[in-house]
Protein backbone atom coordinates (compact mmCIF):
# COMPACT_ATOMS: atom_id res chain seq x y z
CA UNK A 1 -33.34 105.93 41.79
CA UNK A 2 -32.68 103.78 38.94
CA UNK A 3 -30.77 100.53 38.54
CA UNK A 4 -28.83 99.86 36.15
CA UNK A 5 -28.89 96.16 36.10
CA UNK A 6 -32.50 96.50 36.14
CA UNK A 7 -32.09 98.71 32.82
CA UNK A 8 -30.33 96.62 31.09
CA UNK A 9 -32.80 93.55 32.01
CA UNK A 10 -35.60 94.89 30.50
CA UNK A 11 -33.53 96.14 27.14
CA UNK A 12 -32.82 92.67 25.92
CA UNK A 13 -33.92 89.55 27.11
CA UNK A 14 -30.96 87.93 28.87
CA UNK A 15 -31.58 84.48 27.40
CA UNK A 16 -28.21 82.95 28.78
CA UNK A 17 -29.67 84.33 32.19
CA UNK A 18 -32.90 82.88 31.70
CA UNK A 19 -31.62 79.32 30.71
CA UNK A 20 -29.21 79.03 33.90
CA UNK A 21 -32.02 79.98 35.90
CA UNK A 22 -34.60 77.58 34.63
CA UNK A 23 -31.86 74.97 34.88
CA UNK A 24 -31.35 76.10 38.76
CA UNK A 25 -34.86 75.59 39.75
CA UNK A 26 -35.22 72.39 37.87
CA UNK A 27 -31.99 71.32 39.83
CA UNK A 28 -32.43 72.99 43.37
CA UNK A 29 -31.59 70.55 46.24
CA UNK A 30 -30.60 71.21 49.72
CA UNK A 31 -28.15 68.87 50.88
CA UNK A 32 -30.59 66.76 52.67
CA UNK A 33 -32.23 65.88 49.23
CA UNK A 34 -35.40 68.15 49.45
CA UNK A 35 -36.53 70.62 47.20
CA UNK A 36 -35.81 74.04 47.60
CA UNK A 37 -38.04 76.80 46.79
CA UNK A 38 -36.31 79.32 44.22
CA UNK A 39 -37.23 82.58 44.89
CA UNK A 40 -37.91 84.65 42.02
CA UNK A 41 -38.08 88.25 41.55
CA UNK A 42 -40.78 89.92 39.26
CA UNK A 43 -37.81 90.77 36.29
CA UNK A 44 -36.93 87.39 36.75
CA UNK A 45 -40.26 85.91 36.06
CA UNK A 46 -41.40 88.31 33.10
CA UNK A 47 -37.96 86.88 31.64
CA UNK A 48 -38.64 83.48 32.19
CA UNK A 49 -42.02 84.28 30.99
CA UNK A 50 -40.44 86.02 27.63
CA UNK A 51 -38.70 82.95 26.97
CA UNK A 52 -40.35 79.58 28.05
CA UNK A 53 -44.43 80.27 28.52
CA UNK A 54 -46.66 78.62 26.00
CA UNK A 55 -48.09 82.86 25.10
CA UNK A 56 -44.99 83.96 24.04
CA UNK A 57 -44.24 81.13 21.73
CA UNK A 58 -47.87 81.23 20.09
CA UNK A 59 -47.04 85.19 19.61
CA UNK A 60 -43.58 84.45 17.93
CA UNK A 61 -44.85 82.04 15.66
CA UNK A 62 -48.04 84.25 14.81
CA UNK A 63 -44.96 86.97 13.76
CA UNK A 64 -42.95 84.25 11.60
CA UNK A 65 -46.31 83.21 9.89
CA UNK A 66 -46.55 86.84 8.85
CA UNK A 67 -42.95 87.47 7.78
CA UNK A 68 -43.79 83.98 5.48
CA UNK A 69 -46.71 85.63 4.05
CA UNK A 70 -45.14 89.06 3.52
CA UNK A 71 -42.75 87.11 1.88
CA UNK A 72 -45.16 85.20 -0.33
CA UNK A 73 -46.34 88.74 -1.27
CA UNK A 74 -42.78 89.88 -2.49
CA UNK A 75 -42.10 86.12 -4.87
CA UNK A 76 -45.87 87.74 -6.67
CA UNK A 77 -43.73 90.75 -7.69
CA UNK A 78 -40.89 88.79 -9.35
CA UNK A 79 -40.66 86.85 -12.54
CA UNK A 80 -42.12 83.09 -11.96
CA UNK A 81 -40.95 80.08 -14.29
CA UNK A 82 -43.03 77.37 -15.06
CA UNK A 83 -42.83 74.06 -17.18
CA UNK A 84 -45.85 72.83 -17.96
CA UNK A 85 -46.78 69.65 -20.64
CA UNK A 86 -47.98 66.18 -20.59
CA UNK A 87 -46.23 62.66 -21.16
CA UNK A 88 -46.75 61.21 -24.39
CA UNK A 89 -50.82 60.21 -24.77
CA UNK A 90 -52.03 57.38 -27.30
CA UNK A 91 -55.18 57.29 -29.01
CA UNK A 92 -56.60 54.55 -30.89
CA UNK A 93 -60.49 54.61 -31.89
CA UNK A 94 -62.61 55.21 -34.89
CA UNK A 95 -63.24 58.91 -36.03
CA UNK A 96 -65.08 61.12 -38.41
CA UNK A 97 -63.87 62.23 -41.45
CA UNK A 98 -65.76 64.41 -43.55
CA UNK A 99 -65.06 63.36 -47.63
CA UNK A 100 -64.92 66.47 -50.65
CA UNK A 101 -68.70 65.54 -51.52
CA UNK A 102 -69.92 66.42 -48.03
CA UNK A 103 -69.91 62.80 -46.40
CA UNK A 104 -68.97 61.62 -43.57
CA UNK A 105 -66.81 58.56 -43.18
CA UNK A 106 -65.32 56.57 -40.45
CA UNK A 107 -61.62 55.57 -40.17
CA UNK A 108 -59.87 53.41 -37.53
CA UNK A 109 -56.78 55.22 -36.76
CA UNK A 110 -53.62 55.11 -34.20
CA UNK A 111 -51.53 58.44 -32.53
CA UNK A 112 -50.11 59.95 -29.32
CA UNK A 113 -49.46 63.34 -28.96
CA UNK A 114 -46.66 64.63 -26.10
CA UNK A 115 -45.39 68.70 -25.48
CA UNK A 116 -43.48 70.76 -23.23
CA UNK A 117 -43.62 74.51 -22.77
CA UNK A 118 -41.37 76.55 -20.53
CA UNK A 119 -42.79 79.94 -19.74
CA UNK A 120 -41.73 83.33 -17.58
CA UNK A 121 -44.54 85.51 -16.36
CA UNK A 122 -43.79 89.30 -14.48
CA UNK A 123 -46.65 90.81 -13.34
CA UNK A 124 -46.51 94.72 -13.99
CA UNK A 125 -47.41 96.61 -10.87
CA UNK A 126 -47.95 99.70 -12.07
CA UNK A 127 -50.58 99.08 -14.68
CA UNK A 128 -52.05 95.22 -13.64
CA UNK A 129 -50.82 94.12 -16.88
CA UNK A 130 -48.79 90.87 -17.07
CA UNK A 131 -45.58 90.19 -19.13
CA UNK A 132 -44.60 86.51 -20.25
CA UNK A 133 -41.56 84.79 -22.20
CA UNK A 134 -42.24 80.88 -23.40
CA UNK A 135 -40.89 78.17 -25.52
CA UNK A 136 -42.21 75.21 -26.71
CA UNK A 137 -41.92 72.31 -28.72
CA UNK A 138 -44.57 69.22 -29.28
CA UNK A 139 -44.74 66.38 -30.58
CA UNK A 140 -47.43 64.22 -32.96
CA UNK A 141 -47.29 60.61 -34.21
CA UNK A 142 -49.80 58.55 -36.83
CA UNK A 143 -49.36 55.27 -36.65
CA UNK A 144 -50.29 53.54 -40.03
CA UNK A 145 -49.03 51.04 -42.34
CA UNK A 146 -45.87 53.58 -42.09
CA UNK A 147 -45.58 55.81 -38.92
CA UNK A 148 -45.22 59.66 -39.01
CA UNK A 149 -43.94 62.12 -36.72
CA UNK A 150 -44.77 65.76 -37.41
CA UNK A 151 -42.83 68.10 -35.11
CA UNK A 152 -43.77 71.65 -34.07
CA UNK A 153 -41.95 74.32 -32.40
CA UNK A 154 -42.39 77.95 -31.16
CA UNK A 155 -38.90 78.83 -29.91
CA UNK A 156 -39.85 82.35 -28.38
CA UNK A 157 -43.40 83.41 -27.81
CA UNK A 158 -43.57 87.67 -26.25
CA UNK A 159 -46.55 88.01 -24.77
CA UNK A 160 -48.37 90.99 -22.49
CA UNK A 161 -51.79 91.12 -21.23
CA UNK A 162 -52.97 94.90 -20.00
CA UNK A 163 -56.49 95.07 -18.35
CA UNK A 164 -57.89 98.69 -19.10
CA UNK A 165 -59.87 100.43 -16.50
CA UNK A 166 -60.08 97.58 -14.16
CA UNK A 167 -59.27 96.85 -10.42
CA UNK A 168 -55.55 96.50 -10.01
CA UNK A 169 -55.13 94.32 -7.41
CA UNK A 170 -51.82 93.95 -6.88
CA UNK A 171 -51.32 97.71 -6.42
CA UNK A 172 -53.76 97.67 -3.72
CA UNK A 173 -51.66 94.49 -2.32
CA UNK A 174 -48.65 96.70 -2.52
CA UNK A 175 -50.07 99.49 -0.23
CA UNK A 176 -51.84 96.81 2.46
CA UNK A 177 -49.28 94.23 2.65
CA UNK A 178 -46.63 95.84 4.29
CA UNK A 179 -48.77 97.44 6.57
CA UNK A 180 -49.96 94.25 7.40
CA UNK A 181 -46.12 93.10 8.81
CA UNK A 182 -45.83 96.37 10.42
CA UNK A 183 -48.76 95.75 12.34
CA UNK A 184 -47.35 92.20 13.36
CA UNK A 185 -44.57 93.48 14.41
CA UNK A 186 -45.93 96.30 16.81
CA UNK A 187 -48.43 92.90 17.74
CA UNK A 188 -45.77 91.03 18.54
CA UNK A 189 -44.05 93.55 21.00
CA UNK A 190 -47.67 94.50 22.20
CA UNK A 191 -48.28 90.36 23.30
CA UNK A 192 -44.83 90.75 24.85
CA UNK A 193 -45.56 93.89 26.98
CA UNK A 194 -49.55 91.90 27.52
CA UNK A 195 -47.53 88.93 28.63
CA UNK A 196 -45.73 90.64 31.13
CA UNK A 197 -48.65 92.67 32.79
CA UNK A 198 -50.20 89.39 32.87
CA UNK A 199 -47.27 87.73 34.80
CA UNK A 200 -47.26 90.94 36.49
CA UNK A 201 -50.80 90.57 37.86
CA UNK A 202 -50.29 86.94 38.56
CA UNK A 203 -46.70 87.20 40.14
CA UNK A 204 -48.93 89.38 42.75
CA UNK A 205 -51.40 87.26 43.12
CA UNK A 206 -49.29 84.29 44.03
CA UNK A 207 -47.31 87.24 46.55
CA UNK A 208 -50.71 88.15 48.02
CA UNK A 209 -51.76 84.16 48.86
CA UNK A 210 -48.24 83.58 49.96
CA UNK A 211 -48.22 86.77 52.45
CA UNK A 212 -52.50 85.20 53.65
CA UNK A 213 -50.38 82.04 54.27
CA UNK A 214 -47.96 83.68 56.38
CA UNK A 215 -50.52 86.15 57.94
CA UNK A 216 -52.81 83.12 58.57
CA UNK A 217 -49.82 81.13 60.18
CA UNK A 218 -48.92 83.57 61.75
CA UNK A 219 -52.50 84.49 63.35
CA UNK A 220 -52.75 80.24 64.50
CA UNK A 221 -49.70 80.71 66.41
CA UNK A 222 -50.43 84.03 68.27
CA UNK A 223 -53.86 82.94 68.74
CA UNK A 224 -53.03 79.46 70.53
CA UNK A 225 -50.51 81.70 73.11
CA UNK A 226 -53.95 84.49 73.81
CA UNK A 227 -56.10 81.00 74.18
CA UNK A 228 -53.59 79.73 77.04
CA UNK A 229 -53.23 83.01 78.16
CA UNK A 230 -56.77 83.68 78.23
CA UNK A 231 -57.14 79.82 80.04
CA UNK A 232 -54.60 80.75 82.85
CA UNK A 233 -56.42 83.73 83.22
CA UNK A 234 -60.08 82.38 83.51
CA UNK A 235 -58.84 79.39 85.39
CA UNK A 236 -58.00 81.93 87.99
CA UNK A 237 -60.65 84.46 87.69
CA UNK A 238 -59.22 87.21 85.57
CA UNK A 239 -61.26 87.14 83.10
CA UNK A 240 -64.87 85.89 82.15
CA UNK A 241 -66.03 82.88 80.25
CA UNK A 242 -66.94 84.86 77.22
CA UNK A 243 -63.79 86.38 76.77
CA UNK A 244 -62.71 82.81 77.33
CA UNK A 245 -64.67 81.49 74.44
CA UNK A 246 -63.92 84.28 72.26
CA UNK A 247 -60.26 83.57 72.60
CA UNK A 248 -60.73 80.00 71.15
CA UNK A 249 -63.46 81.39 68.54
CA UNK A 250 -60.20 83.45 67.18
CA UNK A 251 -58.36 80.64 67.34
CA UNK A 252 -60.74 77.87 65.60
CA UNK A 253 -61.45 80.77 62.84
CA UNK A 254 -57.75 81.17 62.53
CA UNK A 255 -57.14 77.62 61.67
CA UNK A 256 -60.05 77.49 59.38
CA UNK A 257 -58.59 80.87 57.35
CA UNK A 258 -55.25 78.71 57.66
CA UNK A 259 -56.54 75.88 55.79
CA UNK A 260 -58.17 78.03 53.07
CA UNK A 261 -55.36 80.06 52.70
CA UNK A 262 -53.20 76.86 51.83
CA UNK A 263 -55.17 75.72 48.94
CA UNK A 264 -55.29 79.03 47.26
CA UNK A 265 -52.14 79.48 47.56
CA UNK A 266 -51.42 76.29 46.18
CA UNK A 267 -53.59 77.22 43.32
CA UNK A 268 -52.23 80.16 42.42
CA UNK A 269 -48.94 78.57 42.00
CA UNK A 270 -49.88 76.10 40.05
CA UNK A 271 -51.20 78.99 38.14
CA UNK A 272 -48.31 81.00 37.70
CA UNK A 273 -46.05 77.69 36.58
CA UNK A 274 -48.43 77.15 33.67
CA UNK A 275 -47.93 80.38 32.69
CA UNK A 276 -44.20 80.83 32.99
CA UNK A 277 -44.21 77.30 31.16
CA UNK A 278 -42.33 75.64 34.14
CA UNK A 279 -42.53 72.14 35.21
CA UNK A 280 -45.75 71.70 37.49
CA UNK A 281 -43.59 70.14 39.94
CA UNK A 282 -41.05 73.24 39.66
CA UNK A 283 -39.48 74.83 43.26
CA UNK A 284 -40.50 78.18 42.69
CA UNK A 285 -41.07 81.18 45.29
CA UNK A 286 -42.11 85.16 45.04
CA UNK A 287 -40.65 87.55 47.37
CA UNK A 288 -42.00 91.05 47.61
CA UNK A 289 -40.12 93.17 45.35
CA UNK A 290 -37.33 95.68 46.94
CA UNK A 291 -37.32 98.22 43.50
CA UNK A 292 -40.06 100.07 42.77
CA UNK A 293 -39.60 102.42 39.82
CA UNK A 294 -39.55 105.87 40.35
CA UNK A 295 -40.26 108.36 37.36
CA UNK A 296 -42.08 110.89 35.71
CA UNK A 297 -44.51 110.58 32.93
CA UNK A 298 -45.55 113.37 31.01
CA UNK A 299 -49.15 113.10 29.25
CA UNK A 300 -48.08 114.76 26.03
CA UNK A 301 -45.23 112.05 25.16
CA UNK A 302 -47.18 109.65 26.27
CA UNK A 303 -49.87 110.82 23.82
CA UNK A 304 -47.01 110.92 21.18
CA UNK A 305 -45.52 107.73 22.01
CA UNK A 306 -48.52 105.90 22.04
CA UNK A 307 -49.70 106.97 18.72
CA UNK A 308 -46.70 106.50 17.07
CA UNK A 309 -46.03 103.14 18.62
CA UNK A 310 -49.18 100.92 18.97
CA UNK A 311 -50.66 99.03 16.62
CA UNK A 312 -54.15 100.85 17.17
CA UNK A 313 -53.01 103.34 14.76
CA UNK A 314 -51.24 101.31 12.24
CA UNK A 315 -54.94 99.38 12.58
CA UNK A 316 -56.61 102.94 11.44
CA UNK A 317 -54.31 103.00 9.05
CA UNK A 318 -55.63 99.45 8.02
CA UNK A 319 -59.02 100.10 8.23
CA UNK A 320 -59.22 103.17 5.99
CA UNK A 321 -57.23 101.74 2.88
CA UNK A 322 -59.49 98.53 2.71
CA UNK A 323 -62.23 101.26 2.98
CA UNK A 324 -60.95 102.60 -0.45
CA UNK A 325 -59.64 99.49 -1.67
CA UNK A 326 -63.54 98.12 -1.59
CA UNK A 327 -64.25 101.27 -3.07
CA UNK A 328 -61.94 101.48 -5.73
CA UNK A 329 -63.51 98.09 -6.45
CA UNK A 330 -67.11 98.59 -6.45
CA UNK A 331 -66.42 101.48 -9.08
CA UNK A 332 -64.17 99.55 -11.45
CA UNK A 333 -66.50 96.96 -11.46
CA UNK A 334 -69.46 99.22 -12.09
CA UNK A 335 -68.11 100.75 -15.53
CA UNK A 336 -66.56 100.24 -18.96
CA UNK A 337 -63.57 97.26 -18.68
CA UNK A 338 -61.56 95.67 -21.16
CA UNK A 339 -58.66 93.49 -21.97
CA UNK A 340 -56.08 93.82 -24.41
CA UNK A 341 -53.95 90.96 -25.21
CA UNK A 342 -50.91 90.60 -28.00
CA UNK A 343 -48.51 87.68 -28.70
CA UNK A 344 -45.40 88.16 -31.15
CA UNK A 345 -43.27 84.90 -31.46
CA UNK A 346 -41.38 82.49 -33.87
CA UNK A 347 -43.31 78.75 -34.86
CA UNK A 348 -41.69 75.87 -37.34
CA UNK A 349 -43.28 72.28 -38.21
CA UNK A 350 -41.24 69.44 -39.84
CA UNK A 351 -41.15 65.38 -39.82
CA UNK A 352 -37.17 66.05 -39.09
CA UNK A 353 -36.06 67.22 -35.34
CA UNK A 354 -33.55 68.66 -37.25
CA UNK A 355 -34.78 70.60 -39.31
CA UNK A 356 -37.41 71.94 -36.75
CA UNK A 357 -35.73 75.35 -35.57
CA UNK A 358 -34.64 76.37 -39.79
CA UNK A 359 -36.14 79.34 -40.87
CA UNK A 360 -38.91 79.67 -38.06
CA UNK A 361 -42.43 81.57 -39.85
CA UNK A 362 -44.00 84.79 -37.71
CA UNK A 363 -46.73 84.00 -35.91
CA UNK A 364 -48.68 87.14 -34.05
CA UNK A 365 -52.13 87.93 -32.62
CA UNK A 366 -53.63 91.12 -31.06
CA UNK A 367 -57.13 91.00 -29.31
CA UNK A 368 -59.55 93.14 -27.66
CA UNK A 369 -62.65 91.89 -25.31
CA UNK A 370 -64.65 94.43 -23.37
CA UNK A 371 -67.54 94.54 -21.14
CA UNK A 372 -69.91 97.31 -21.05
CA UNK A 373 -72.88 97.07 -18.58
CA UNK A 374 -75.87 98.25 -19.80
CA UNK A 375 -78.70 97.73 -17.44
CA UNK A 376 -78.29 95.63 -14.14
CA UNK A 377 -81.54 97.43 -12.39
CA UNK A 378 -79.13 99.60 -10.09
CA UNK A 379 -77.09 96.87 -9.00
CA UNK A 380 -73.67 98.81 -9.78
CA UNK A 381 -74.64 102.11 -8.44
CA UNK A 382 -75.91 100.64 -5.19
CA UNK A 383 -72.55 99.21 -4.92
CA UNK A 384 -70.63 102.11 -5.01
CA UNK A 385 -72.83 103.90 -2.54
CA UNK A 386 -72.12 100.97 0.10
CA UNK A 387 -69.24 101.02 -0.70
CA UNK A 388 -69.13 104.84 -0.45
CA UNK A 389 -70.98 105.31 2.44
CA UNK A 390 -68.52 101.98 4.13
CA UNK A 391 -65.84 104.53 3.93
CA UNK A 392 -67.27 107.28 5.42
CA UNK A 393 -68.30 104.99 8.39
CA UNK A 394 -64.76 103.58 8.29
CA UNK A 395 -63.46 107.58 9.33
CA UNK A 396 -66.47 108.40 12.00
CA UNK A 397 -65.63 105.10 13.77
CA UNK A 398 -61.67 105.59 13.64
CA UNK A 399 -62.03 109.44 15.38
CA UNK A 400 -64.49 107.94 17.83
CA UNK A 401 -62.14 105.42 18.34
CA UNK A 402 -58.85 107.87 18.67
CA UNK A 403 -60.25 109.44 20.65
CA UNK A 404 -61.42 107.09 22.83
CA UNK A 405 -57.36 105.78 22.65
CA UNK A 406 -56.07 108.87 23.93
CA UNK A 407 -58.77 109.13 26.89
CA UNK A 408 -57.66 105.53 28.01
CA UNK A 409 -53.80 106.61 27.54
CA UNK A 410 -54.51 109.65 29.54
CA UNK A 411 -56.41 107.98 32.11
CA UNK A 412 -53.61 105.70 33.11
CA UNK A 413 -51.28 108.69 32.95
CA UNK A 414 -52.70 110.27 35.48
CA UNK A 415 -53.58 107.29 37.66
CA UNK A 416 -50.07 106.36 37.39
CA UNK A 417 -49.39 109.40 38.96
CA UNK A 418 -51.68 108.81 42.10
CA UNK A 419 -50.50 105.23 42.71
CA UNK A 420 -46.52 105.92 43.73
CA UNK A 421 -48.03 108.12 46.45
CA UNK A 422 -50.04 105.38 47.60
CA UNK A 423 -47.20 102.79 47.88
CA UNK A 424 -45.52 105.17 50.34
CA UNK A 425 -48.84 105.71 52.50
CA UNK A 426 -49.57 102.06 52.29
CA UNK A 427 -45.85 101.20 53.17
CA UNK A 428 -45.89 103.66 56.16
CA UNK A 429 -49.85 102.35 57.21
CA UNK A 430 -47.88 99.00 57.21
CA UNK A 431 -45.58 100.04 59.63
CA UNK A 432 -47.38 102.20 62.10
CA UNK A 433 -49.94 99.10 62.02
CA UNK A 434 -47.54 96.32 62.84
CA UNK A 435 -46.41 98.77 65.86
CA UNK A 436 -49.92 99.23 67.34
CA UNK A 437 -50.12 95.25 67.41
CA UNK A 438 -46.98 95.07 68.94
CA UNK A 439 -48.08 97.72 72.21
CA UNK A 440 -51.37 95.75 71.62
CA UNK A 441 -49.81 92.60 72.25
CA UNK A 442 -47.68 93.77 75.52
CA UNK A 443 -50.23 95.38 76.63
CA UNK A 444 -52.99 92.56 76.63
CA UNK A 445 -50.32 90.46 78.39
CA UNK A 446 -49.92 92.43 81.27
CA UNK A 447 -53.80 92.88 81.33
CA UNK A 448 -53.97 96.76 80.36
CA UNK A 449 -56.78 96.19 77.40
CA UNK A 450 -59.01 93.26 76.59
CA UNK A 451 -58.98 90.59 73.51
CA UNK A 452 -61.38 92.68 71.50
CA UNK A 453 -59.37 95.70 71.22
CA UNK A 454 -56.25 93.06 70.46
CA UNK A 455 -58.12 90.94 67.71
CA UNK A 456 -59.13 95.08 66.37
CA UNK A 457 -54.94 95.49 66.43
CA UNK A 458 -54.51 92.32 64.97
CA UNK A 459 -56.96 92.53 62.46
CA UNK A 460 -56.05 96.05 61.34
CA UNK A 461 -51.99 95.18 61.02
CA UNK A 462 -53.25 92.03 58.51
CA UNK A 463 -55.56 94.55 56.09
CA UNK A 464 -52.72 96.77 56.56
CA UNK A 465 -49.85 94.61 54.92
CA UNK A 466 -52.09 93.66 52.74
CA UNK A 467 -52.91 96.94 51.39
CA UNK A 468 -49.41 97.42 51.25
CA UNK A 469 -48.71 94.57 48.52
CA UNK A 470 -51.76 95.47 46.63
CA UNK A 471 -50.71 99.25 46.43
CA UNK A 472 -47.31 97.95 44.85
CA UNK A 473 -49.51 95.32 42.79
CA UNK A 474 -51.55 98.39 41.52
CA UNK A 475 -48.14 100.47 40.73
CA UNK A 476 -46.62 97.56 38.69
CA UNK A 477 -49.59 96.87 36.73
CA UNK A 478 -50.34 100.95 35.63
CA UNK A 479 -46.56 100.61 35.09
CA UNK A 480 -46.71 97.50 32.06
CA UNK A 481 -49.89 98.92 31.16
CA UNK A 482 -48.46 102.28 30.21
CA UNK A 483 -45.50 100.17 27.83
CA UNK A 484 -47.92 98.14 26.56
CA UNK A 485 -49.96 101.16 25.39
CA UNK A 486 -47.29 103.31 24.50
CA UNK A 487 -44.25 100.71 23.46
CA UNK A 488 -42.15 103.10 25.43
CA UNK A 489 -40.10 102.68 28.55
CA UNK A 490 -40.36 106.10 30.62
CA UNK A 491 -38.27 105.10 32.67
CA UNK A 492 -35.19 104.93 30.29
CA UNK A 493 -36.43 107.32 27.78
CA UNK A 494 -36.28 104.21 25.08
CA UNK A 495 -37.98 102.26 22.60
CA UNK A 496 -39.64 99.38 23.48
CA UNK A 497 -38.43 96.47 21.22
CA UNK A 498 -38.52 92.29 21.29
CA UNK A 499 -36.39 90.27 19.15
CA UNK A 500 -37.98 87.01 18.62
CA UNK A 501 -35.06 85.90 16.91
């Protein structure tokens, strides 16, 4: 049967919720003054968990890191402006001139130089080549026995650069980078789903100390009544003094298991605060949960889902282009490359400013380097064949490891199948064994069976209840381990999504 509140919990994270609740446990007082435990069901803490624990904010800001990068990525496929120059330098030393009849003299001279140049660059996707737009003006001054200032000027300078037969890297950034965020993404719902079959595990593990702390308190009490019984009994000849000193044995070993059961419990809480990201001081209580999920899971949709969904695929994905990327690369490298380069602009010198932007002369240059290895003792063929041979590695290891996906997705299908029948035996086991201590218990009293086959009774209705939370333990963990796998909520028939936001 479902719920719908319980639906609609699990669809968004109910952060208004989750703040009023933090703010009631901080705040809980009886009206004496004491702290009151808050008890908290297992939604409740996965949402608290969601919103406040120290995991979930490392896993939001490993997204945001990667939505900045992705993001640095897209500014490399837009035009970039840049002014570059340098302040005004001064120079004053001796320096060689070189005279008409071939010597060399020395002459004590005075200048400072200063320019500016303001230039656009696009990179060109398609073909690695690079675009670029600049302007520029400088600036020179020789200072004599009368200064001179010779301006120069280029006031627009086209230029393109086109590599030829060489590794485009950009192109290959174009096909991994958003790959990359997509896989961040399904990471960050993945940590998300993690996070809550770890609070899962640990909400149960806190529920299992807490239930040996109240079976253990339990077992002092009844076992101090059976010791006075079993006193009254010897005192008057009932019963002999073994069954006498067994009685107390119970009793001193139930104390014992009392004390022990106390500090893990203690440490388990302790345990789960960290990792809800409460205050270590924080009132907070489990209770055994009243809604356990009822629903079928078919193998082939989970099959579906769970490629679709996780990032294991996307990772496959991954794996296989930087695979051919390192290929591509190790083959570019290994052959003919070269570079063409061409600038067409304006340029003008005068003493005047004014005069520095009249009639501007053509300035252009085209050229051409290439590299053409010729003998490198086999160093670029062995290259490509690692790098060849990488790849076809890459695609063994990825069906191994599909394979190996699905198996562990099936797998938990079908034990998730098994498990709801064993919370209902477990949950009846728990009841038929609390009723045989009970008869047990009236019966030793009235002296119909002896203390072993009542400790047996006892003993049995303790593994019993325990079984009983571990069987739901088991249930609710197969249950987060199939969204985490699958990013699917059966239960709904919905996507699994988080917004970080």
């Amino acid at each position: 049967m479902k719920n719908p509140d319980r639906i609609k919990s699990r669809l968004l994270i109910p952060c208004l919720f989750t703040l009023l609740l933090l703010s009631h446990i901080a705040t809980a007082q009886t009206t004496t003054g004491e702290t009151e435990p808050v008890a908290l069901s297992l939604q409740e803490t996965i949402e608290i968990a969601i919103a406040s624990s120290p995991l979930s904010r490392s896993s939001r800001y490993a997204l945001i890191a990667s939505e900045w990068r992705y993001q640095s990525f897209r500014a490399d496929l837009l035009p970039g402006l840049s002014l570059e120059g340098n302040a005004p330098n001064y120079r004053r030393a001796f320096r060689e001139n070189f005279n008409p009849d071939g010597s060399t003299s020395l002459i004590y001279n005075q200048q400072s130089n200063a320019s500016t140049r303001l230039t656009v660059n696009q990179s060109i996707m398609p073909t690695g080549g690079t675009l670029s737009l600049s302007s520029g003006i400088s600036r020179l001054g020789i200072f004599a026995d009368e200064n001179t200032y010779l301006w120069s000027s280029t006031p627009l300078v086209v230029g393109y650069s086109q590599p030829l037969f060489q590794f485009n890297n950009l192109k290959w950034r174009n096909r991994i980078e958003p790959l990359q965020l997509q896989i961040a993404q399904k990471r960050y719902t993945e940590s998300m789903e993690e996070l809550s079959l770890t609070v899962t595990q640990r909400y149960f593990d806190v529920l299992l100390s807490k239930i040996n702390l109240d079976i253990a308190e339990f077992n002092v009490a009844v076992n101090d009544s059976i010791y006075n019984i079993s006193q009254g009994r010897y005192n008057v000849g009932n019963i002999a003094e073994n069954d006498l000193l067994q009685s107390e044995l119970q009793l001193r070993n139930a104390e014992s298991s009392l004390t022990q059961a106390r500090i893990n419990y203690n440490q388990q809480l302790n345990s789960f605060r960290l990792l809800l990201g409460l205050d270590p001081e924080a009132p907070v209580d489990v209770k055994v949960p009243e809604y356990v999920p009822d629903f079928h899971v078919e193998e082939r949709l989970a099959l579906e889902m769970a490629r679709r969904n996780n990032s294991t695929s996307l990772n496959f994905d991954m794996q296989t282009l930087q695979a051919e990327r390192e290929l591509d690369m190790a083959v570019k490298q290994s052959s003919f490359s070269a570079t063409i380069q061409a600038n067409y602009g304006l340029n003008q010198t005068s003493e005047n400013f004014n005069d520095l932007y009249n009639s501007p002369l053509n300035q252009q240059f085209v050229t051409l380097n290439f590299q053409i290895p010729i003998f490198n003792w086999g160093k670029q063929r062995a290259e490509v064949n690692f790098a060849r041979n990488t790849r076809r590695q890459v695609a063994d290891d990825i069906a191994y490891e599909q394979a190996q996906f699905d198996l562990q997705v099936s797998n938990i299908v079908a034990e998730f199948m098994q498990l709801r029948e064993q919370v209902m035996l477990a949950q009846l086991s728990d009841g038929i064994a609390d009723r045989r201590y009970q008869v047990a218990r009236n019966r030793y009293r009235i002296g119909q069976i002896d203390i072993t086959n009542l400790f047996i009774a006892q003993n049995e209705r303790d593994a019993a209840q325990r079984n009983y939370i571990q069987a739901i333990r088991n249930y609710w963990i197969s249950v987060y381990n199939l969204r985490r796998l699958t990013l699917y909520d059966f239960e709904n028939s919905v996507m699994i999504s988080h917004d970080y936001r």
